[in-house]
Protein backbone atom coordinates (compact mmCIF):
# COMPACT_ATOMS: atom_id res chain seq x y z
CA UNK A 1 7.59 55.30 36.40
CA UNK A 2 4.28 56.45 37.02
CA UNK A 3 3.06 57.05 41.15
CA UNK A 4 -0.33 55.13 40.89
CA UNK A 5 -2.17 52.59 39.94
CA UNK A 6 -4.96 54.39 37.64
CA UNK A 7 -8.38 52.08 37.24
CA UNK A 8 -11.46 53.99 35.73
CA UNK A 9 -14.87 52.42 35.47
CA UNK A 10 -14.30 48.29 36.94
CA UNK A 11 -17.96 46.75 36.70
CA UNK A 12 -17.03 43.17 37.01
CA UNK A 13 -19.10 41.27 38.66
CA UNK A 14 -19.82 43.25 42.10
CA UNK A 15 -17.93 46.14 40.98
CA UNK A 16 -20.21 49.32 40.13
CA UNK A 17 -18.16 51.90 38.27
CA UNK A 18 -15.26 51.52 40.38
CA UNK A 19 -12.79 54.57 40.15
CA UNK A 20 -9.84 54.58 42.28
CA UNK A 21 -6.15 55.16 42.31
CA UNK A 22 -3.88 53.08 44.01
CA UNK A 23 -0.10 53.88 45.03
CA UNK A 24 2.95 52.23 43.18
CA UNK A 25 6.15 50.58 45.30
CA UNK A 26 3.85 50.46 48.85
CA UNK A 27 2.47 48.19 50.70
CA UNK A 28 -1.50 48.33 49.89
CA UNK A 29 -4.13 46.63 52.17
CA UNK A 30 -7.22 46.54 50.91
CA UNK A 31 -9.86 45.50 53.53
CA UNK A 32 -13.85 45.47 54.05
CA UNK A 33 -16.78 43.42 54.69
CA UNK A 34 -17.54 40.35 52.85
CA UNK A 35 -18.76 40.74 49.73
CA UNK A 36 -17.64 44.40 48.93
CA UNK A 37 -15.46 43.12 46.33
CA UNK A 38 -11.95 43.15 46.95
CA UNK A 39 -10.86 40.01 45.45
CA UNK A 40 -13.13 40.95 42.58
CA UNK A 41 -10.72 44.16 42.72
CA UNK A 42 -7.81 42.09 43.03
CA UNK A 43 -7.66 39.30 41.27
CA UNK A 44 -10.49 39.75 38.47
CA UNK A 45 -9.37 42.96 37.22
CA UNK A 46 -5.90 43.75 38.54
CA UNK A 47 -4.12 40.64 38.56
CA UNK A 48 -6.08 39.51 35.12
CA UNK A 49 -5.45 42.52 33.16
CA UNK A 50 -1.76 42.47 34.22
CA UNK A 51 -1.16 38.55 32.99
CA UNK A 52 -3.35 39.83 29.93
CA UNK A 53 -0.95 42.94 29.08
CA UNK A 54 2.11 40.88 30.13
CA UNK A 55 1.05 37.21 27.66
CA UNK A 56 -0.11 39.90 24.46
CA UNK A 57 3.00 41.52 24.48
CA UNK A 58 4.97 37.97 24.48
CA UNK A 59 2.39 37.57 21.32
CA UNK A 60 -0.30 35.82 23.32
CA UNK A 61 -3.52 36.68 21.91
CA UNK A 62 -7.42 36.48 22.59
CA UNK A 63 -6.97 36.77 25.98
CA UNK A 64 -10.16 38.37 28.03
CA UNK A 65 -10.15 41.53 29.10
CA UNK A 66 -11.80 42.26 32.65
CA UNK A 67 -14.92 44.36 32.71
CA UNK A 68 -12.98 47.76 33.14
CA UNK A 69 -12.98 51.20 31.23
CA UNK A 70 -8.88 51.33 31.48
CA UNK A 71 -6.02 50.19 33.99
CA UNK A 72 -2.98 52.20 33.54
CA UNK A 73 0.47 51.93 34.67
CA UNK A 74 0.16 48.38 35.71
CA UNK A 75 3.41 46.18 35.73
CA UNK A 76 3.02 42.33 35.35
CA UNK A 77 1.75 40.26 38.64
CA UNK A 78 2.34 37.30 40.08
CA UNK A 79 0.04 35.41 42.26
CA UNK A 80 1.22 33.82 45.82
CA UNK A 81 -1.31 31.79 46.95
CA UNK A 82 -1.20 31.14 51.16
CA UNK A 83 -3.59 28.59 51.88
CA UNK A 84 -5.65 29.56 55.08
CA UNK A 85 -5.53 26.36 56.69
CA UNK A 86 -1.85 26.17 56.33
CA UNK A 87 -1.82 29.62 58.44
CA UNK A 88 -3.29 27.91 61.56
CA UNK A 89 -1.70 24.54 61.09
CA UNK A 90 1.46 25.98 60.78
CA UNK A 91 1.50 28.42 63.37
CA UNK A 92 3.99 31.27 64.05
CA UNK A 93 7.08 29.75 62.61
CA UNK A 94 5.56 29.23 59.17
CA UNK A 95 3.37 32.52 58.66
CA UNK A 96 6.87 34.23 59.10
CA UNK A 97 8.62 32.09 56.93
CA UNK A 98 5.59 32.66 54.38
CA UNK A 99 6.33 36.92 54.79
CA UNK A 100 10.11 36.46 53.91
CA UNK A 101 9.65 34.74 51.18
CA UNK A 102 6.85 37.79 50.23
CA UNK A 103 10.11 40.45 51.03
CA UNK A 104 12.55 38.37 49.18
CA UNK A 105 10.08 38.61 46.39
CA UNK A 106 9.68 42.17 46.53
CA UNK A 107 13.57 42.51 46.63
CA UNK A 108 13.86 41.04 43.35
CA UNK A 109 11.20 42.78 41.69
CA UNK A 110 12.79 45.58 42.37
């Protein structure tokens, strides 16, 4: 298995050119001011191309591509939405619970 995360040229939306290389089987925070596009990053090109790769090879087709020169060694994603509100309402107890369940799921991906 490849090290990283390759992603050459992402323009979508906010995007401009991107180029970056991100590291496989690690923890990876991205962070930054509003509007510098990291759920652009995340979910419009990493998490859609990986559903796209994963649905075309189980014969899926016409699926759009994100706005990206090429994305390689990317393994299929799932997405764990945390609602924010559920963060505060839920206090200590649940945010914990809610970063098990993340660890479980890494254990079983791996």
């Amino acid at each position: 298995m490849k090290e990283y995360i390759i992603i050459q040229c992402a323009y979508e939306k906010n995007l401009k050119h991107l180029t970056l290389a991100i590291p496989r089987d690690q923890l990876v925070v991205f962070t930054g001011v509003s509007g510098s596009g990291k759920t652009t990053l995340l979910f419009d090109v990493i998490f859609q191309e990986a559903q796209r790769q994963y649905l075309e090879a189980m014969g899926f087709l016409g699926i759009e591509k994100p706005k990206v020169e090429s994305i390689k060694h990317l393994s299929p994603a799932i997405h764990m939405a945390h609602p924010h509100f559920w963060w505060s309402i839920g206090g200590r107890r649940y945010s914990e619970q809610f970063l098990k369940s993340l660890s479980f799921t890494s254990c079983l991906s791996l």
